[in-house]
Each structure stands twice: as structure tokens, then as C-alpha cells.
C-alpha atoms as a PDB file:
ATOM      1  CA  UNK A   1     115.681 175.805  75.102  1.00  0.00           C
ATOM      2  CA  UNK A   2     118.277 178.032  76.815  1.00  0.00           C
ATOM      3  CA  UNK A   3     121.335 176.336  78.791  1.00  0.00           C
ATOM      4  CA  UNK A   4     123.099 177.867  81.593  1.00  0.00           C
ATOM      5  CA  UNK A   5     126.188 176.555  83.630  1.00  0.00           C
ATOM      6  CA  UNK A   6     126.891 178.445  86.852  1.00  0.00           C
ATOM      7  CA  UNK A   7     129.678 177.791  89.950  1.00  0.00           C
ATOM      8  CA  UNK A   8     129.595 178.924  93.286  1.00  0.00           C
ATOM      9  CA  UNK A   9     132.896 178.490  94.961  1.00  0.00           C
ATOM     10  CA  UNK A  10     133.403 177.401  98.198  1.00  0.00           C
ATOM     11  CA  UNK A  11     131.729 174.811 100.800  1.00  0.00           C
ATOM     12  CA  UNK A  12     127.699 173.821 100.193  1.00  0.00           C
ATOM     13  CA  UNK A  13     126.006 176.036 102.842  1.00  0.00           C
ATOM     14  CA  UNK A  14     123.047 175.073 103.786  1.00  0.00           C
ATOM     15  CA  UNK A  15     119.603 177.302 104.529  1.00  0.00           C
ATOM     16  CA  UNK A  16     119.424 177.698 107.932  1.00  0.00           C
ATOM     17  CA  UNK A  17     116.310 178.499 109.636  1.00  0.00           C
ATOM     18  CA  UNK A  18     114.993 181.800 110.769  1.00  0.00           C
ATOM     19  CA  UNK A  19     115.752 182.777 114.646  1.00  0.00           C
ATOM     20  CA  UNK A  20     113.371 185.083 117.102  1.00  0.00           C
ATOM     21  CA  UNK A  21     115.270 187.574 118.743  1.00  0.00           C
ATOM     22  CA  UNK A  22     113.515 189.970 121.054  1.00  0.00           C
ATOM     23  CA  UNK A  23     110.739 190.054 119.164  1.00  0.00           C
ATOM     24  CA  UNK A  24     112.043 190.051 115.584  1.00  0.00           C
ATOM     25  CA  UNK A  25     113.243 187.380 112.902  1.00  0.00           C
ATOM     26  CA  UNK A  26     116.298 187.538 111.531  1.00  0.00           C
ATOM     27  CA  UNK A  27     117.969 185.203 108.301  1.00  0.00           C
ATOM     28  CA  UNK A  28     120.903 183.634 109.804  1.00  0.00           C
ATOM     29  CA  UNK A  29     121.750 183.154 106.295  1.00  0.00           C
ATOM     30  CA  UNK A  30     121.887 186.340 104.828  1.00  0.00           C
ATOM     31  CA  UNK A  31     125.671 186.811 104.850  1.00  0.00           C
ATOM     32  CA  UNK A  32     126.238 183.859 103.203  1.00  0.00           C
ATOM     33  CA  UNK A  33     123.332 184.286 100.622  1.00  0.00           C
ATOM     34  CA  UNK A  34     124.873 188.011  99.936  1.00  0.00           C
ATOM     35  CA  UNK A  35     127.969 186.243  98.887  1.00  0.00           C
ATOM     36  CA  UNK A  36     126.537 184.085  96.803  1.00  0.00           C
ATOM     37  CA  UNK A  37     124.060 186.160  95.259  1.00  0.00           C
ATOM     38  CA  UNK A  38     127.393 188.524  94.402  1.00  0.00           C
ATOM     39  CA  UNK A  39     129.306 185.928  92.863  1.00  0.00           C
ATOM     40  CA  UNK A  40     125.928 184.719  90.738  1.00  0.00           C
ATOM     41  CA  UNK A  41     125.295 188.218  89.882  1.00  0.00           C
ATOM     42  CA  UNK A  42     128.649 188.530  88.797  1.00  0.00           C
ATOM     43  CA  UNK A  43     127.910 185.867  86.019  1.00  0.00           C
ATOM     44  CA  UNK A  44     124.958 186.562  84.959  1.00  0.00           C
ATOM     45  CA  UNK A  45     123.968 188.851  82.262  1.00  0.00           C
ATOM     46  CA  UNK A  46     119.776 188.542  81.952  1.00  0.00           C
ATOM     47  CA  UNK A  47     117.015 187.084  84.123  1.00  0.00           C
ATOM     48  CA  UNK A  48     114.725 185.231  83.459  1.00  0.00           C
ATOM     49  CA  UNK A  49     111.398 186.013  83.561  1.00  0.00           C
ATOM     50  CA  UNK A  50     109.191 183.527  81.529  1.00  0.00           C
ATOM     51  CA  UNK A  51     109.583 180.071  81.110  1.00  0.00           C
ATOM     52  CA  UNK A  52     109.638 176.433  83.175  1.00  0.00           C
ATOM     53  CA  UNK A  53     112.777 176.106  84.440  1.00  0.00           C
ATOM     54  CA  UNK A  54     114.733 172.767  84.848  1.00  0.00           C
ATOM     55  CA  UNK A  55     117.304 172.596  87.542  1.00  0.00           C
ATOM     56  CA  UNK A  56     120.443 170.612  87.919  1.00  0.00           C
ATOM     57  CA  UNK A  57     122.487 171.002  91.169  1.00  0.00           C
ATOM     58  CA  UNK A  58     125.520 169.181  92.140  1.00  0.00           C
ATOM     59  CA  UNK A  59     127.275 169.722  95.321  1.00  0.00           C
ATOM     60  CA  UNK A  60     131.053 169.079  96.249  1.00  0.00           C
ATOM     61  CA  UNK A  61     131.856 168.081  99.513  1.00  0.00           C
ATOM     62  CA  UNK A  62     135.502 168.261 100.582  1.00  0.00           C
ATOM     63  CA  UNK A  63     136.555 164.924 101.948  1.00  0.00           C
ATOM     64  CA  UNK A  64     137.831 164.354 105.573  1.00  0.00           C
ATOM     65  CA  UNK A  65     140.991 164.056 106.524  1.00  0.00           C
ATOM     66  CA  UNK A  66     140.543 160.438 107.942  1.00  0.00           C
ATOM     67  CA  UNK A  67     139.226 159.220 104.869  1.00  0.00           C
ATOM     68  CA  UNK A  68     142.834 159.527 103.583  1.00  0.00           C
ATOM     69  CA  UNK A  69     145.401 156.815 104.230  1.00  0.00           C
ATOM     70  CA  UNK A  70     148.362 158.036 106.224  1.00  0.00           C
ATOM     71  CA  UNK A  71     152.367 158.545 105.407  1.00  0.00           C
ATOM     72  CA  UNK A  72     153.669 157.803 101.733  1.00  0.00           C
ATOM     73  CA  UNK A  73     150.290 156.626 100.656  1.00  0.00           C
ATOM     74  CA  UNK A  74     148.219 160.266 102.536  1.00  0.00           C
ATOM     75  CA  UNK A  75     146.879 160.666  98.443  1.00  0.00           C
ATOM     76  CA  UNK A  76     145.081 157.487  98.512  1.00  0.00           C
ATOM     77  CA  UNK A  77     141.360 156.746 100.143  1.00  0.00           C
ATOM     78  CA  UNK A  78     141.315 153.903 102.804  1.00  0.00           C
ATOM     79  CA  UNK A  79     139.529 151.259 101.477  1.00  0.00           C
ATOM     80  CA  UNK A  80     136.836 151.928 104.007  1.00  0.00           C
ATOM     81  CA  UNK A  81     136.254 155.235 102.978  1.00  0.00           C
ATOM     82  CA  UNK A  82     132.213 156.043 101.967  1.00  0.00           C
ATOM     83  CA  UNK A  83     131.789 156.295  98.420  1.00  0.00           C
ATOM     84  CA  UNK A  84     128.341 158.716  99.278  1.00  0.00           C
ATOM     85  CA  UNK A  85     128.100 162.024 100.833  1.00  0.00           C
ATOM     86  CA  UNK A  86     125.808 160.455 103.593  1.00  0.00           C
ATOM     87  CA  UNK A  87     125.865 163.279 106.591  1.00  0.00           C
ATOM     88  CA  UNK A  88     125.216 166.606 107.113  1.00  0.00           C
ATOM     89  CA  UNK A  89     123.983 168.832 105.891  1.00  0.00           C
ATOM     90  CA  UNK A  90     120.904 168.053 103.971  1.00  0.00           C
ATOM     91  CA  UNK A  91     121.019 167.947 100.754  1.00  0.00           C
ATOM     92  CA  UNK A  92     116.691 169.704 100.873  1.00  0.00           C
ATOM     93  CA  UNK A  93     118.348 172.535 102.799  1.00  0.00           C
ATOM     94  CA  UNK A  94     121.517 172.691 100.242  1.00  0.00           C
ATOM     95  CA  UNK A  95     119.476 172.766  97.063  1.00  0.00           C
ATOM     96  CA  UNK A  96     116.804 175.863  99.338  1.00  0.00           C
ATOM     97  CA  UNK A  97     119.942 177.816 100.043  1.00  0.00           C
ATOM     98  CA  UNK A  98     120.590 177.940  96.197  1.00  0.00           C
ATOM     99  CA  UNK A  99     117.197 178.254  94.718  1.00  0.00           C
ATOM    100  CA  UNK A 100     117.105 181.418  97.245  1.00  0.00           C
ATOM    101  CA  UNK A 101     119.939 182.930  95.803  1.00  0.00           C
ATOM    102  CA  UNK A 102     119.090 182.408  92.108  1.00  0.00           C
ATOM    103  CA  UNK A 103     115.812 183.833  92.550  1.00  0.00           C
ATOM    104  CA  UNK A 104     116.191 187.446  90.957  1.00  0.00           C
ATOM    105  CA  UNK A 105     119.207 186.524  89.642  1.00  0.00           C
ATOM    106  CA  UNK A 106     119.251 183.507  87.356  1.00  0.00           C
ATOM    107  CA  UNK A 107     115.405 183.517  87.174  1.00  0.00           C
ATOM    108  CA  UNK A 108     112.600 185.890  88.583  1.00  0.00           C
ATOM    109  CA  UNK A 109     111.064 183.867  91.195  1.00  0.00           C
ATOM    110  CA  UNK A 110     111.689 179.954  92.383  1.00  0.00           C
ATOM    111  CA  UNK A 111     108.123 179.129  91.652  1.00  0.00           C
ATOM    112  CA  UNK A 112     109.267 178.841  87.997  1.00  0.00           C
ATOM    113  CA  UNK A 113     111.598 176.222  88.775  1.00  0.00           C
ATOM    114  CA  UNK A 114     109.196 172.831  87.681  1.00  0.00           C
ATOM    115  CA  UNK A 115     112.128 170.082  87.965  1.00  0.00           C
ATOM    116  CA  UNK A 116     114.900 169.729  90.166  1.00  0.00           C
ATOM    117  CA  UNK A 117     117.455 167.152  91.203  1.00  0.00           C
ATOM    118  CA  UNK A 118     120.167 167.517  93.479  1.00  0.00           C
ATOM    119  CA  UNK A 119     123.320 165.343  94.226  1.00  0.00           C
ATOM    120  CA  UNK A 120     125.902 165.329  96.910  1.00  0.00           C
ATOM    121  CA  UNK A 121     129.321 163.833  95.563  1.00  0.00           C
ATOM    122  CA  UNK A 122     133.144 164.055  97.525  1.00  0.00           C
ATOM    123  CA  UNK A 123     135.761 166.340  95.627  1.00  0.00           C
ATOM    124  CA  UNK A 124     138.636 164.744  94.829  1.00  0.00           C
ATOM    125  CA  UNK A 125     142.051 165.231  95.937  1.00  0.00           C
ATOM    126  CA  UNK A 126     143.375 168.269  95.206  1.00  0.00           C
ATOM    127  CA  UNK A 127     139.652 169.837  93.941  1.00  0.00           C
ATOM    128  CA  UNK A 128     137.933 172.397  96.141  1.00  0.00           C
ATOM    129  CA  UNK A 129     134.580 172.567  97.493  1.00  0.00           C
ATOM    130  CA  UNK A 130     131.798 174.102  95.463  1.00  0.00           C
ATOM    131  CA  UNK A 131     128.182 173.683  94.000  1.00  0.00           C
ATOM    132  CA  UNK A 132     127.895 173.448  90.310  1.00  0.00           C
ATOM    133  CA  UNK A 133     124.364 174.513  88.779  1.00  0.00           C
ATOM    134  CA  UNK A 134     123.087 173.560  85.358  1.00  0.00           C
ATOM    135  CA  UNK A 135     119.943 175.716  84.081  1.00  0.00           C
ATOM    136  CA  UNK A 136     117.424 174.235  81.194  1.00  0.00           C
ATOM    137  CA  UNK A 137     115.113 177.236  80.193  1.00  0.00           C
ATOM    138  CA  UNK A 138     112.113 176.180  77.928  1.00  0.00           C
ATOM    139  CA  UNK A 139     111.078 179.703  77.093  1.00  0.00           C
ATOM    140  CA  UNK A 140     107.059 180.119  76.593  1.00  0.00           C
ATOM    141  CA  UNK A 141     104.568 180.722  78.979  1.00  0.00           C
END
């Protein structure tokens, strides 16, 4: 079994879905995925071309400002404040946008991907936004 960590910097972005424009399609996506692709590229050495893989994806989602108490206490959460990521985006359309950009990359195609979970959590002060992804390989056919 082969473990791999990876982390894409930045804010979750979500797969958007393809437009029609004079009659063509077009990714709305495909800056963003080129960036990410890049930065996964950049850390990976070898793809992977047989095996199941297992996925593990965790995205962090920058708080909002107004779940922040206000004046000498601005560091602290209002007690009100949502424990759970509950909005937008997605979290199906998070975890597509990723297993898009691994594919070639990480492994050869997403149809080797067997298991997946995905979780969306709020950073904490003073973390930035990012997705972390945590690869099991269990090499064979």
C-alpha cells in the first residue's frame, strides 16, 4: 500500500458546468483546473497507473467575517457561529473539481478511484483556505 499527502492552496473551487456558446462548449473551469493541475504536477513525481485507489479529501473553508465577535474580542467565534460548513458550494462538485485534476497526475484515470470521502471543515483563525488530499494506493490489478 502506497500513501500520498498532497495540498492545493487556496479557496475549494468547485466544478462548474460546461456552457454553449455559439455553437461550442467551453470548461468554465479550465483556468482554475490549469492551476491546480500545475501546483499537483509540481509535487508529484510518478503516476499511477495500476491499482484501486482510496481517496481522502478535506476541504478548508475560510470563515466569514461575521462569524467573528467584534472589538477586543474580533479573535473569538460568536457563540452562534455554525460549527459545519453547511452552504455553498457543494461539497459533490468540490471533490469532481479535484478528482479532474488528479487524473493524469496523481493517478491515470478517475475510474481507478474505488473509495472516496470528502469533508468540508472552517479554517481557523489565522489558517488559509485550501484542500488537503490523502492517497491510499493498493497496487495490483
Amino acid at each position: 500500500m502506497i500513501k500520498k499527502t498532497y495540498t492545493v492552496s487556496g479557496n475549494p473551487i468547485p466544478q462548474q458546468r460546461h456552457r454553449m456558446g455559439r455553437g461550442f462548449s467551453y470548461d468554465p473551469s479550465a483556468p482554475d483546473k490549469k492551476r491546480v493541475r500545475l501546483e499537483l504536477l509540481l509535487k508529484n513525481k510518478k503516476v499511477i497507473n495500476i491499482g484501486a485507489v482510496n481517496m481522502f479529501v478535506t476541504f478548508f473553508m475560510k470563515r466569514p467575517k461575521s462569524h467573528y465577535r467584534t472589538g477586543k474580542y474580533s479573535n473569538m467565534l460568536k457563540s452562534d457561529a455554525p460549527m459545519f460548513h453547511t452552504k455553498k458550494p457543494d461539497i459533490d462538485n468540490l471533490l469532481k473539481f479535484i478528482m479532474d485534476c488528479c487524473s493524469g497526475i496523481v493517478y491515470k484515470d478517475d475510474c481507478q478511484v474505488d473509495r472516496c470521502s470528502a469533508s468540508k471543515v472552517y479554517c481557523e483563525k489565522g489558517e488559509e483556505p485550501r484542500t488537503e488530499i490523502n492517497i491510499m494506493i493498493q497496487e495490483g490489478k
